[in-house]
PDBML (XML) file of the C-alpha atoms, coordinates in Angstrom:
<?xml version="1.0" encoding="UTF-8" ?>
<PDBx:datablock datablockName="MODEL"
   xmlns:PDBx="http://pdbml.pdb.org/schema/pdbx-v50.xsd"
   xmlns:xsi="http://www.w3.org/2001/XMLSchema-instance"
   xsi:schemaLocation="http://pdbml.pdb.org/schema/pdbx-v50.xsd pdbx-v50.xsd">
   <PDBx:atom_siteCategory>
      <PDBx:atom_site id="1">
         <PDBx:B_iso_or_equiv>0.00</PDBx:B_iso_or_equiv>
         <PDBx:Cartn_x>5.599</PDBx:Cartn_x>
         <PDBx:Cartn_y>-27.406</PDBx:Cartn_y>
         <PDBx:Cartn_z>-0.632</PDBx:Cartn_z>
         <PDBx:auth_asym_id>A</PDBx:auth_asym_id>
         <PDBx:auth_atom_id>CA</PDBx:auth_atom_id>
         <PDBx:auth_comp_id>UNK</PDBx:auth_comp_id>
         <PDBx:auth_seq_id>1</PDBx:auth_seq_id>
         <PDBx:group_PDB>ATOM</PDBx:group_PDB>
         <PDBx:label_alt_id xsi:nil="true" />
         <PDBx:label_asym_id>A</PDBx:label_asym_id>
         <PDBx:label_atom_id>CA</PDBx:label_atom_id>
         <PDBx:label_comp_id>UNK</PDBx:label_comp_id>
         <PDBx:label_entity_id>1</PDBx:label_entity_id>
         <PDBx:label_seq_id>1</PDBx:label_seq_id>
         <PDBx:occupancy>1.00</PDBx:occupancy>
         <PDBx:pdbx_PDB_model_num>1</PDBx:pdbx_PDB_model_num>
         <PDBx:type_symbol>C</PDBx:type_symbol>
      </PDBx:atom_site>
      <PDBx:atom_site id="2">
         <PDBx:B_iso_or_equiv>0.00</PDBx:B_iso_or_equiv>
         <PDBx:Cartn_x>5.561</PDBx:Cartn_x>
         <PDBx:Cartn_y>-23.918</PDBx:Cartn_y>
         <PDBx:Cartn_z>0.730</PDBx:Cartn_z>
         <PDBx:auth_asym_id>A</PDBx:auth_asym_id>
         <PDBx:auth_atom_id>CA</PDBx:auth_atom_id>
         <PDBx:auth_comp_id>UNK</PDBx:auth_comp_id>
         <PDBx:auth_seq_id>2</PDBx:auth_seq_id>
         <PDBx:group_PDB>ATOM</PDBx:group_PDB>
         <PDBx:label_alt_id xsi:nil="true" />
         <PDBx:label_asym_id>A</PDBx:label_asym_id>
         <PDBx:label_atom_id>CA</PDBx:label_atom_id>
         <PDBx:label_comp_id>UNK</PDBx:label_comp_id>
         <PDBx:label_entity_id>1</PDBx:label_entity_id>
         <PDBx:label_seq_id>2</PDBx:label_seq_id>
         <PDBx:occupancy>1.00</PDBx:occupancy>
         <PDBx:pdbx_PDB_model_num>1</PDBx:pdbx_PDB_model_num>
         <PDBx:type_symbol>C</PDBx:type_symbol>
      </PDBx:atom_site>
      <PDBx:atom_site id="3">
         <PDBx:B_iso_or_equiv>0.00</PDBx:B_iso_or_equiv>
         <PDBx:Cartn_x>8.946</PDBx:Cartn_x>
         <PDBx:Cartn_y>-22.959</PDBx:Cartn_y>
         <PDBx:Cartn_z>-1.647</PDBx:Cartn_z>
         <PDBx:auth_asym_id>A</PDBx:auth_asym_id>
         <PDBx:auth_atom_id>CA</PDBx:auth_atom_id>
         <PDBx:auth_comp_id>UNK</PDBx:auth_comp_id>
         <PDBx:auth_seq_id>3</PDBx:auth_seq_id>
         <PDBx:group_PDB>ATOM</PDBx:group_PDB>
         <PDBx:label_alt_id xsi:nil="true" />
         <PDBx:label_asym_id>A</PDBx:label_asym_id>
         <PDBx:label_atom_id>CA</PDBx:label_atom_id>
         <PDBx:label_comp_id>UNK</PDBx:label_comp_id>
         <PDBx:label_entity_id>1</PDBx:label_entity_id>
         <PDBx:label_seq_id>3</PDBx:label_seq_id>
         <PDBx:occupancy>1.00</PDBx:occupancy>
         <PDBx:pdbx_PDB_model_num>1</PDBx:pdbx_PDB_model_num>
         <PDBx:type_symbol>C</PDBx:type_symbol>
      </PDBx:atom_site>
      <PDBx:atom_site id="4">
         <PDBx:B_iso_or_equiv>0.00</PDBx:B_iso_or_equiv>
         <PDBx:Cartn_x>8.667</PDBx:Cartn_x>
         <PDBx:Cartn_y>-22.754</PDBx:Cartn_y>
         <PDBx:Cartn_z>-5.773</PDBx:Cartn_z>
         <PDBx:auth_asym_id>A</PDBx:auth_asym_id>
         <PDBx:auth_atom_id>CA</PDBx:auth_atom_id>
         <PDBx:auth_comp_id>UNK</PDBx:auth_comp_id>
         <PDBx:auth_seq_id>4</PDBx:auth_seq_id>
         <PDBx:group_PDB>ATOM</PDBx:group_PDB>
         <PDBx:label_alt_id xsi:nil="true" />
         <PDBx:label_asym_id>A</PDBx:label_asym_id>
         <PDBx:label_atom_id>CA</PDBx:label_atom_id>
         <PDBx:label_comp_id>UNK</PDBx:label_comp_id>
         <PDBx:label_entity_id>1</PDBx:label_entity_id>
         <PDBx:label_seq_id>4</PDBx:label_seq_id>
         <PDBx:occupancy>1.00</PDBx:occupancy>
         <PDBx:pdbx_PDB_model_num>1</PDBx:pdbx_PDB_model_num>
         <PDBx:type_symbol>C</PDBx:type_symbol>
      </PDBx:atom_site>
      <PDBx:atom_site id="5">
         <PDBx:B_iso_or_equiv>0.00</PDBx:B_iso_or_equiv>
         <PDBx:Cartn_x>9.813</PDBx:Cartn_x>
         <PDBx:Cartn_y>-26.151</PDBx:Cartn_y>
         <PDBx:Cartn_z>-7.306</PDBx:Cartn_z>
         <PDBx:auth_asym_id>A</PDBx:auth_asym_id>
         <PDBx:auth_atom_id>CA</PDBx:auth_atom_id>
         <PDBx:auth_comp_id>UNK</PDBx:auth_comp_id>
         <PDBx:auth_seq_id>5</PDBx:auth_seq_id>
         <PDBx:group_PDB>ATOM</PDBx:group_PDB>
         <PDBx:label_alt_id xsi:nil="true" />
         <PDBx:label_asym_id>A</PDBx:label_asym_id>
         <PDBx:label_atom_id>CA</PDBx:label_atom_id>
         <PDBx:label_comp_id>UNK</PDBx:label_comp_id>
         <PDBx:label_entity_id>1</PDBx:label_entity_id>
         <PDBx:label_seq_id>5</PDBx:label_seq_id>
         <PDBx:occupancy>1.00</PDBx:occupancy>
         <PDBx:pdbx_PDB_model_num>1</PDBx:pdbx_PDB_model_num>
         <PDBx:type_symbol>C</PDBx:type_symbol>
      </PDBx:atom_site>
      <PDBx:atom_site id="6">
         <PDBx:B_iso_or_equiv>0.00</PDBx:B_iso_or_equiv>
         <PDBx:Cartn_x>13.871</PDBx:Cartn_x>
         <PDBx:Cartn_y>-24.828</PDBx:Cartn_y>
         <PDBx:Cartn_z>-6.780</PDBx:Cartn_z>
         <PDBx:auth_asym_id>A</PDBx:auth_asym_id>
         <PDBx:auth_atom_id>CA</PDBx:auth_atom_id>
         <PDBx:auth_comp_id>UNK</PDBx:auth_comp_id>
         <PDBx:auth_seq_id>6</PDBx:auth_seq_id>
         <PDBx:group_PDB>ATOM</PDBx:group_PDB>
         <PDBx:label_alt_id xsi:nil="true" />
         <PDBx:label_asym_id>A</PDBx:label_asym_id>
         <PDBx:label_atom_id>CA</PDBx:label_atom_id>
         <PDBx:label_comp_id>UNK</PDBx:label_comp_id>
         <PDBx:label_entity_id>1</PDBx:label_entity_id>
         <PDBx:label_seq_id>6</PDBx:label_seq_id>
         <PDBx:occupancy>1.00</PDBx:occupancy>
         <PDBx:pdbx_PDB_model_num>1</PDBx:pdbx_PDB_model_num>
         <PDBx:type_symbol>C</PDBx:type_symbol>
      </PDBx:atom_site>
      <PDBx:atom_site id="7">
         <PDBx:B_iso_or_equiv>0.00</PDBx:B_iso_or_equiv>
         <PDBx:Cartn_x>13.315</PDBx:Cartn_x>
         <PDBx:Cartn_y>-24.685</PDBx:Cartn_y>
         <PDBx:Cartn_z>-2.999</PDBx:Cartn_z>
         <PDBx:auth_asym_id>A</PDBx:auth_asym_id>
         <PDBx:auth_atom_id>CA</PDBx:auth_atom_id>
         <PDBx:auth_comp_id>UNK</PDBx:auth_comp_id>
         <PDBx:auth_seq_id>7</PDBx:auth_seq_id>
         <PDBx:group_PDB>ATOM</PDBx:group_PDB>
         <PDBx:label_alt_id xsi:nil="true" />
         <PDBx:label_asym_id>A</PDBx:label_asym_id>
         <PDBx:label_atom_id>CA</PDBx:label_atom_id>
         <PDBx:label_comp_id>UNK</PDBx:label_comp_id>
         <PDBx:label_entity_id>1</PDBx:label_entity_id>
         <PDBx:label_seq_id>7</PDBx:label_seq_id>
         <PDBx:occupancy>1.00</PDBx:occupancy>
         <PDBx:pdbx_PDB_model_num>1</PDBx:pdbx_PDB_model_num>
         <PDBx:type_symbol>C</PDBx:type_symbol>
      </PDBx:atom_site>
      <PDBx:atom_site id="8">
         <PDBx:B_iso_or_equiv>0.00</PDBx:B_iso_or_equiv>
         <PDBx:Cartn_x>13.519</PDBx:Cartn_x>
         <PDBx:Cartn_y>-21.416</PDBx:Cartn_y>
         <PDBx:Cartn_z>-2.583</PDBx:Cartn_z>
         <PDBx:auth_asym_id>A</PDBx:auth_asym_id>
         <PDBx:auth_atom_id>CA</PDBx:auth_atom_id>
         <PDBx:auth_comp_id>UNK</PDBx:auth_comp_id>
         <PDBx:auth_seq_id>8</PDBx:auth_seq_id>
         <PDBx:group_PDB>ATOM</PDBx:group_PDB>
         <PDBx:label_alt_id xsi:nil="true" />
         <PDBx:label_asym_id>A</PDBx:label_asym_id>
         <PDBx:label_atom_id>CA</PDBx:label_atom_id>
         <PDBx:label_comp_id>UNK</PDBx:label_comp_id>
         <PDBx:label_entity_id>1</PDBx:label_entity_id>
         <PDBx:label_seq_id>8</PDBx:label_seq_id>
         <PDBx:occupancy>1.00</PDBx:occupancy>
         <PDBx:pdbx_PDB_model_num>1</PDBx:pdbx_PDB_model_num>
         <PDBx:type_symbol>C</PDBx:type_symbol>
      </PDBx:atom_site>
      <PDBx:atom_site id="9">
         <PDBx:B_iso_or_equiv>0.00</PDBx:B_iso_or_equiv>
         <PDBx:Cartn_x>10.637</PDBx:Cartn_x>
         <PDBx:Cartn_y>-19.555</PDBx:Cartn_y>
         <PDBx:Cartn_z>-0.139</PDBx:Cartn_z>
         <PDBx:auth_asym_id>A</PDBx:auth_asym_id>
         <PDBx:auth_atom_id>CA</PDBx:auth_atom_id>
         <PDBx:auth_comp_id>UNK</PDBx:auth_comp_id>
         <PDBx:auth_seq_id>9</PDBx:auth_seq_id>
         <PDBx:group_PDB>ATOM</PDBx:group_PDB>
         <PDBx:label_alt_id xsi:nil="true" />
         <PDBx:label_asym_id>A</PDBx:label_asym_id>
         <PDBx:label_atom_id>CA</PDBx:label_atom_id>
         <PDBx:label_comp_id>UNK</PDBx:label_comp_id>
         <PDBx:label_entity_id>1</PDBx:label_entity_id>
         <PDBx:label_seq_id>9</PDBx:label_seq_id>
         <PDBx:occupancy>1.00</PDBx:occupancy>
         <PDBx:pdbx_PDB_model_num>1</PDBx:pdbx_PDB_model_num>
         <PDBx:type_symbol>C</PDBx:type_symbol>
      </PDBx:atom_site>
      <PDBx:atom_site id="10">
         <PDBx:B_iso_or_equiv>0.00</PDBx:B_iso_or_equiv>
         <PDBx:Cartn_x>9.453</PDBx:Cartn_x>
         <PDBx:Cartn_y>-16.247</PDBx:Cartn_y>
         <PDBx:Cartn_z>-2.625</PDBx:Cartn_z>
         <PDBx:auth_asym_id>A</PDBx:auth_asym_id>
         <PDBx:auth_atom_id>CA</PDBx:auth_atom_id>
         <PDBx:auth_comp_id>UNK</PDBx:auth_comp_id>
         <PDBx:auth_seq_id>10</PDBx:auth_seq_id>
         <PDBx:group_PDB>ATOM</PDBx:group_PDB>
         <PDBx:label_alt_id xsi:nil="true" />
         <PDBx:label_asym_id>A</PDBx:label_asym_id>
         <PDBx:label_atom_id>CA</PDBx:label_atom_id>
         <PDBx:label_comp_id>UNK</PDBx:label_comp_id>
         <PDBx:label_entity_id>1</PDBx:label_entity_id>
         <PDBx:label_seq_id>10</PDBx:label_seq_id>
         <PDBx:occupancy>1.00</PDBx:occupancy>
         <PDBx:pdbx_PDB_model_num>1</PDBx:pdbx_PDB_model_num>
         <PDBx:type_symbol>C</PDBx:type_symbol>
      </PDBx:atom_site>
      <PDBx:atom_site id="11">
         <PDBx:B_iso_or_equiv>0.00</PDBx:B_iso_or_equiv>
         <PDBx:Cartn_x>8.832</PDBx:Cartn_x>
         <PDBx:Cartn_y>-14.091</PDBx:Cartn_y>
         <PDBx:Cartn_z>0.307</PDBx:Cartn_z>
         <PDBx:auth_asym_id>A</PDBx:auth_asym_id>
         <PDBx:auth_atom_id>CA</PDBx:auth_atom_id>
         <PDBx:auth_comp_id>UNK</PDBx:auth_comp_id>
         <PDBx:auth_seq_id>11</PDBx:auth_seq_id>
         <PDBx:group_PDB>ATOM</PDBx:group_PDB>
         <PDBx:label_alt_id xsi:nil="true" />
         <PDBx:label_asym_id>A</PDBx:label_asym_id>
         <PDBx:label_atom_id>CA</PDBx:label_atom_id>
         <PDBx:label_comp_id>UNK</PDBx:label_comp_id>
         <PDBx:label_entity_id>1</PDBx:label_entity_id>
         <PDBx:label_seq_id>11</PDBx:label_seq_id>
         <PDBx:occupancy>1.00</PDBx:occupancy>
         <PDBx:pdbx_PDB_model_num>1</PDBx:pdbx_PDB_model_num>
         <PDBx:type_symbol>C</PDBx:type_symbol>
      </PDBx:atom_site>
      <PDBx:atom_site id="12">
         <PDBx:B_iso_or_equiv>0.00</PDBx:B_iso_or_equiv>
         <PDBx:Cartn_x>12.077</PDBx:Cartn_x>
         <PDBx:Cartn_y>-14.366</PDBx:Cartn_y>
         <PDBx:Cartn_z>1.568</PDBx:Cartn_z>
         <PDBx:auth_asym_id>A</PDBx:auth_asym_id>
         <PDBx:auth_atom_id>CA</PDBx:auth_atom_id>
         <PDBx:auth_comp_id>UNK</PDBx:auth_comp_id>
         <PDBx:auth_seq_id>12</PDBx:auth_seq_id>
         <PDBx:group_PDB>ATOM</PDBx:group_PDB>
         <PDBx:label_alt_id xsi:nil="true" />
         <PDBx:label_asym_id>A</PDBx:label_asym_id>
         <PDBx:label_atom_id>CA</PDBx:label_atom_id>
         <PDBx:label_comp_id>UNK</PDBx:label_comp_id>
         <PDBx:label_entity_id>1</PDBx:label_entity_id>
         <PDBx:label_seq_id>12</PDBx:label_seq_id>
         <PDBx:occupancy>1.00</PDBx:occupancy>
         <PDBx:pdbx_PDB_model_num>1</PDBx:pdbx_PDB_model_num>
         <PDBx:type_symbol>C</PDBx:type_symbol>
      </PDBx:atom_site>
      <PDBx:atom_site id="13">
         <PDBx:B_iso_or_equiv>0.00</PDBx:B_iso_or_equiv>
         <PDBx:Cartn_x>13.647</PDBx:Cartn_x>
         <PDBx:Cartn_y>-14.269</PDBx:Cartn_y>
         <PDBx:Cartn_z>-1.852</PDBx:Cartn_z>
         <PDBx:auth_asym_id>A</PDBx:auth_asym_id>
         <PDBx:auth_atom_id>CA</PDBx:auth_atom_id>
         <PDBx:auth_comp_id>UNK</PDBx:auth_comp_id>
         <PDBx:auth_seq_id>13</PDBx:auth_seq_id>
         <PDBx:group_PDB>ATOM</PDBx:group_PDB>
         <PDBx:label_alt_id xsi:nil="true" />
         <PDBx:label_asym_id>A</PDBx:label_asym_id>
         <PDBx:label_atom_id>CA</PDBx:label_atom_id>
         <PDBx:label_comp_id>UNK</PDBx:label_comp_id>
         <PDBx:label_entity_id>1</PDBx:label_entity_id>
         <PDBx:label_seq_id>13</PDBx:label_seq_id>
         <PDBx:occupancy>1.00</PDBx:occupancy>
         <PDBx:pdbx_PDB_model_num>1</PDBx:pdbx_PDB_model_num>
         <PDBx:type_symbol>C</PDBx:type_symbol>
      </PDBx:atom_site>
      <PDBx:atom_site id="14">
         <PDBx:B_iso_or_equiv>0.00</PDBx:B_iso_or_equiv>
         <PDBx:Cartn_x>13.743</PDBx:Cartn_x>
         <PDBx:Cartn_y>-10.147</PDBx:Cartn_y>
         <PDBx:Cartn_z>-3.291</PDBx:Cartn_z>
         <PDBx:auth_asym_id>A</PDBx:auth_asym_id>
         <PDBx:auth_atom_id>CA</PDBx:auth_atom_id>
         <PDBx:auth_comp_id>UNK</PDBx:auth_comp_id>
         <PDBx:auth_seq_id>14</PDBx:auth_seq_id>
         <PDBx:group_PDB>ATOM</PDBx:group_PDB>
         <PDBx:label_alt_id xsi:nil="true" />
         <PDBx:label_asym_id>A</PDBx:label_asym_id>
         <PDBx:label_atom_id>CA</PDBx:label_atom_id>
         <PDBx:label_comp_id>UNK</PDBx:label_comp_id>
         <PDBx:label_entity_id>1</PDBx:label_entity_id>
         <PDBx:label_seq_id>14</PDBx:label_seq_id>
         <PDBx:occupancy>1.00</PDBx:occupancy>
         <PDBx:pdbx_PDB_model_num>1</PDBx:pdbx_PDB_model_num>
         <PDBx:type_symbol>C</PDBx:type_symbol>
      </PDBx:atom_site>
      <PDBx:atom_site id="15">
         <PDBx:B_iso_or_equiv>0.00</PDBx:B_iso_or_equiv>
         <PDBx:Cartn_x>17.276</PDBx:Cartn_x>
         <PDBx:Cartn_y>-8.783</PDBx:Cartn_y>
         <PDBx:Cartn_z>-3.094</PDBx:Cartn_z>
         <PDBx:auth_asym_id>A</PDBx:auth_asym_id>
         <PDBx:auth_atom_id>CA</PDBx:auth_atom_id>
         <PDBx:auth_comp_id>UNK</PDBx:auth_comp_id>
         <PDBx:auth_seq_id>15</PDBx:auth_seq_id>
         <PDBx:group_PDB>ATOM</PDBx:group_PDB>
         <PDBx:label_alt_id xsi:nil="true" />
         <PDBx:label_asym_id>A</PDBx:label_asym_id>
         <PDBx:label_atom_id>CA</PDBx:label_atom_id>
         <PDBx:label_comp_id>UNK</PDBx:label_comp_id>
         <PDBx:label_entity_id>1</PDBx:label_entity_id>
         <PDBx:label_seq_id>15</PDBx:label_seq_id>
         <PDBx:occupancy>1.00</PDBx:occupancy>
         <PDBx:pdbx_PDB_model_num>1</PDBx:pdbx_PDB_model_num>
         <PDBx:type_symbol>C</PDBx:type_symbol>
      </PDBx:atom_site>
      <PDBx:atom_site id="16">
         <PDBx:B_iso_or_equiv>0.00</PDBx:B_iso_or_equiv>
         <PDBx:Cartn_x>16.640</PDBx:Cartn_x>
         <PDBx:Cartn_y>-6.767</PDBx:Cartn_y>
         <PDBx:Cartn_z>0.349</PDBx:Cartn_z>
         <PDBx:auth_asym_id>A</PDBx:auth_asym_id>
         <PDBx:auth_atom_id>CA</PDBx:auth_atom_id>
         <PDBx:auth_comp_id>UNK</PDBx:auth_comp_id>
         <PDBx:auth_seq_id>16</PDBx:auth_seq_id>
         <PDBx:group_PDB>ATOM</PDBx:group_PDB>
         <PDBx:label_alt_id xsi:nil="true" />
         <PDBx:label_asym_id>A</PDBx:label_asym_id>
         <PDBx:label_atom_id>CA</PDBx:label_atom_id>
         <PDBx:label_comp_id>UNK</PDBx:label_comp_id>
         <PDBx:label_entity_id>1</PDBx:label_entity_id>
         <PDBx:label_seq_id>16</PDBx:label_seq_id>
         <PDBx:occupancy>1.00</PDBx:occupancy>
         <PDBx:pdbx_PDB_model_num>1</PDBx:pdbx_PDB_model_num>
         <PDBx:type_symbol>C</PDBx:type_symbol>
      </PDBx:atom_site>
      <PDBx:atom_site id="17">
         <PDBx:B_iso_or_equiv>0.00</PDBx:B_iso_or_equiv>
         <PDBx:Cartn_x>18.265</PDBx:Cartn_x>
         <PDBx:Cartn_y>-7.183</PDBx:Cartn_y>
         <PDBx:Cartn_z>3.375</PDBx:Cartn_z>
         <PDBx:auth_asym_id>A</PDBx:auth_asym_id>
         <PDBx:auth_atom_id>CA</PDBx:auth_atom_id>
         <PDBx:auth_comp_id>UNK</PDBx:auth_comp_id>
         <PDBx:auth_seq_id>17</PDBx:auth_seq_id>
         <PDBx:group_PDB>ATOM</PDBx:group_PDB>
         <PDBx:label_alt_id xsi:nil="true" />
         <PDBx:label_asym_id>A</PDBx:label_asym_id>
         <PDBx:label_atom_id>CA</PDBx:label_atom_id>
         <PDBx:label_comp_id>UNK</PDBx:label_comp_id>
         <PDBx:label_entity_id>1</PDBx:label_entity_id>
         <PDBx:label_seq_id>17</PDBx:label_seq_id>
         <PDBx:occupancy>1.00</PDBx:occupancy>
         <PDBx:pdbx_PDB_model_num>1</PDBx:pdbx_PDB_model_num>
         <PDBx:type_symbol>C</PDBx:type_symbol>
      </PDBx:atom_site>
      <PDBx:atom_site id="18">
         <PDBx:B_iso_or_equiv>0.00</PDBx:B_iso_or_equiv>
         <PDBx:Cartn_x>16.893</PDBx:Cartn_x>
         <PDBx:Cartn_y>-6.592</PDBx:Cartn_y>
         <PDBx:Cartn_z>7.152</PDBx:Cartn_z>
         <PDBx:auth_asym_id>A</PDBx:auth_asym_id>
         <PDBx:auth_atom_id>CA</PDBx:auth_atom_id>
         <PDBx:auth_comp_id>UNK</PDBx:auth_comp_id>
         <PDBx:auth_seq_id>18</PDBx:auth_seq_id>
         <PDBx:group_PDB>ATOM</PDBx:group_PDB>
         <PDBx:label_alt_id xsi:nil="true" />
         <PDBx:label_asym_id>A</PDBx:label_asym_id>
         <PDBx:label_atom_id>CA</PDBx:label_atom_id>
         <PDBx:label_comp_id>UNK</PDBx:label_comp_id>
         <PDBx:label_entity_id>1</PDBx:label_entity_id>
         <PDBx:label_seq_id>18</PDBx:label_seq_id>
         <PDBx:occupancy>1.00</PDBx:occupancy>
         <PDBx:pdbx_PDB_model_num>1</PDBx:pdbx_PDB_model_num>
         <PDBx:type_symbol>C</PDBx:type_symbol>
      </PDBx:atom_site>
      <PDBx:atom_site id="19">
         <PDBx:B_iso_or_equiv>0.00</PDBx:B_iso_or_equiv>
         <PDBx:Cartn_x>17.647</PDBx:Cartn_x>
         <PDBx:Cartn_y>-4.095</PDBx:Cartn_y>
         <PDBx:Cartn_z>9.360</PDBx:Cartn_z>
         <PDBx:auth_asym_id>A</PDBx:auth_asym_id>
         <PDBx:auth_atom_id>CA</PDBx:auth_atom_id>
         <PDBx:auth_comp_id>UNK</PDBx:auth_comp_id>
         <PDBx:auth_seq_id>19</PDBx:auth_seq_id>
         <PDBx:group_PDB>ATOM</PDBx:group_PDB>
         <PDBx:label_alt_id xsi:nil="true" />
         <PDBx:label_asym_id>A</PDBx:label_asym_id>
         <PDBx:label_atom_id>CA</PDBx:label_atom_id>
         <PDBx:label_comp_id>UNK</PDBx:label_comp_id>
         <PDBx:label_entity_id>1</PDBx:label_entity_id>
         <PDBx:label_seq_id>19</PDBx:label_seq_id>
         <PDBx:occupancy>1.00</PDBx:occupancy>
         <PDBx:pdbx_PDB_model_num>1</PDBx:pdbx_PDB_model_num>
         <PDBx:type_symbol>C</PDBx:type_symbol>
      </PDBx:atom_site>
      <PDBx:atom_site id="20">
         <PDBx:B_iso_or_equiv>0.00</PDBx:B_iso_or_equiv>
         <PDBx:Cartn_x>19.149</PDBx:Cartn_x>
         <PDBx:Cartn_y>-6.237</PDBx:Cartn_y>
         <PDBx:Cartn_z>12.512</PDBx:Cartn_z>
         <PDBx:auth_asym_id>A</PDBx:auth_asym_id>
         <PDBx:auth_atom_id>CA</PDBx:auth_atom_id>
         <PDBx:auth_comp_id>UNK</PDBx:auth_comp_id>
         <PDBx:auth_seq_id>20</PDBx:auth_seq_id>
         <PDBx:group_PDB>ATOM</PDBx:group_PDB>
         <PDBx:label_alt_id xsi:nil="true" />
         <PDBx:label_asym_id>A</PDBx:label_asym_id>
         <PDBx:label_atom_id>CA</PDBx:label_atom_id>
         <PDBx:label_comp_id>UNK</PDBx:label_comp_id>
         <PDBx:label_entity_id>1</PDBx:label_entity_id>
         <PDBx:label_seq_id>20</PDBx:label_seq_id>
         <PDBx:occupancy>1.00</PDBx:occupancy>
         <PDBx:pdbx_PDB_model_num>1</PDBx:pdbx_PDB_model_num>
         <PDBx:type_symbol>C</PDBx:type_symbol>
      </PDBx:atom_site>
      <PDBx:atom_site id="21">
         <PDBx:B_iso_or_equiv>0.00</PDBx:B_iso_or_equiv>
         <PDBx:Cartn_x>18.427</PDBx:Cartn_x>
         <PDBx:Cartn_y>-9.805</PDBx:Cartn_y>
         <PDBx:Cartn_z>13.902</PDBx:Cartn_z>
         <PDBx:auth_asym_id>A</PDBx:auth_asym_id>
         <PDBx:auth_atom_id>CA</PDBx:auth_atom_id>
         <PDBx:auth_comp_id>UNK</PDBx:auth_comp_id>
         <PDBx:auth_seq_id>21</PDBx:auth_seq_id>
         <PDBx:group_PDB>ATOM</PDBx:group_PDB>
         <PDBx:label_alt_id xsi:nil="true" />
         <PDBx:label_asym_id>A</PDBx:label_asym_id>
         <PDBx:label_atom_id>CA</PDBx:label_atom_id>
         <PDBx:label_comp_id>UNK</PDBx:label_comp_id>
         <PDBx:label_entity_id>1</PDBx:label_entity_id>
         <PDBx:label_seq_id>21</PDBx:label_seq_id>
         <PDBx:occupancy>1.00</PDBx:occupancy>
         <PDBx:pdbx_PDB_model_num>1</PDBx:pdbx_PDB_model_num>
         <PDBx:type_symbol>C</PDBx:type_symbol>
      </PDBx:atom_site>
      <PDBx:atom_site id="22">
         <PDBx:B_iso_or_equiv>0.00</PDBx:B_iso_or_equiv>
         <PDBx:Cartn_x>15.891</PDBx:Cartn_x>
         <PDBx:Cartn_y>-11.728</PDBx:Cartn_y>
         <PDBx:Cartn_z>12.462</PDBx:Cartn_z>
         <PDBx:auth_asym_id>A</PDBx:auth_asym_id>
         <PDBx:auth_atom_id>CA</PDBx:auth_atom_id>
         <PDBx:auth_comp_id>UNK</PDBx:auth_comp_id>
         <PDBx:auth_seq_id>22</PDBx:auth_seq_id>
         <PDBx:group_PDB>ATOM</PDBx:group_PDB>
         <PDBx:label_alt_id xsi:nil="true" />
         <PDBx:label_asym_id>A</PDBx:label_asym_id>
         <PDBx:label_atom_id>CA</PDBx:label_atom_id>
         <PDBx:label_comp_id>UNK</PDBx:label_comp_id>
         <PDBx:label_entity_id>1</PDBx:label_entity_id>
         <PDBx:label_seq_id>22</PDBx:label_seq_id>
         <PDBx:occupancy>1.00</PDBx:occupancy>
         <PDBx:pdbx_PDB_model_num>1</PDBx:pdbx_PDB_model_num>
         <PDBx:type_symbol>C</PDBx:type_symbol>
      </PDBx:atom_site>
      <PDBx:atom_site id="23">
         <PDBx:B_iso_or_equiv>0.00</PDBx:B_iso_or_equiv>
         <PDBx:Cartn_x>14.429</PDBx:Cartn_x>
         <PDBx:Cartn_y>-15.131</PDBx:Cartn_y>
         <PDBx:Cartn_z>13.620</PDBx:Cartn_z>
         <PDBx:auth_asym_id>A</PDBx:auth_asym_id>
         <PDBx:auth_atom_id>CA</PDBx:auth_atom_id>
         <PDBx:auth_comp_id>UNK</PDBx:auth_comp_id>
         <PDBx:auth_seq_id>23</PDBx:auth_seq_id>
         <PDBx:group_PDB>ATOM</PDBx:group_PDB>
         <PDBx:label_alt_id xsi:nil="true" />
         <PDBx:label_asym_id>A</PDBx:label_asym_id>
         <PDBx:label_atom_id>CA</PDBx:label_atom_id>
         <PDBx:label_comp_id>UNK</PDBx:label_comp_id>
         <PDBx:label_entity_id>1</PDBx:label_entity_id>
         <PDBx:label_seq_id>23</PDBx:label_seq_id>
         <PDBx:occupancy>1.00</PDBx:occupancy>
         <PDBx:pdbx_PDB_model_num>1</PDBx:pdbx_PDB_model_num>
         <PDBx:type_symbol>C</PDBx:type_symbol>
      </PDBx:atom_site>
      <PDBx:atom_site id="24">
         <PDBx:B_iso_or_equiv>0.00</PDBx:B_iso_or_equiv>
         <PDBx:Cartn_x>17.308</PDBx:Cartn_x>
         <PDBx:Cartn_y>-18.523</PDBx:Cartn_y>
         <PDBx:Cartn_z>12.895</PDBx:Cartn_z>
         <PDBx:auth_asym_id>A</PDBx:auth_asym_id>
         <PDBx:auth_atom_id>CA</PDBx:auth_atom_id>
         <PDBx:auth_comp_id>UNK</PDBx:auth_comp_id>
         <PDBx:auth_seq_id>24</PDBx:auth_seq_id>
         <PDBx:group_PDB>ATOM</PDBx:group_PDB>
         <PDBx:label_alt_id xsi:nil="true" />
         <PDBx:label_asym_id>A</PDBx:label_asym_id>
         <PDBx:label_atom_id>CA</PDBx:label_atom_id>
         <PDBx:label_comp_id>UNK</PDBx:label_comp_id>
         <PDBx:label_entity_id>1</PDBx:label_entity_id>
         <PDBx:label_seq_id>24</PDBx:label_seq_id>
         <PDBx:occupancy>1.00</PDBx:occupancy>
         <PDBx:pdbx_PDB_model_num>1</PDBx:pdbx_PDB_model_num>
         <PDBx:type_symbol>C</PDBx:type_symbol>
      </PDBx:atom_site>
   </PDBx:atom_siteCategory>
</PDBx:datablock>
């Protein structure tokens, strides 16, 4: 799986939020 074994995708997961719209 591309996400750690919780799901969760590690290069979306750091406690930083972006500037504007991203991609859905």
């Amino acid at each position: 799986t591309r996400a750690n074994p919780n799901g969760v995708d590690l290069m979306r997961n750091a406690p930083i939020e972006a500037h504007g719209k991203v991609p859905f």
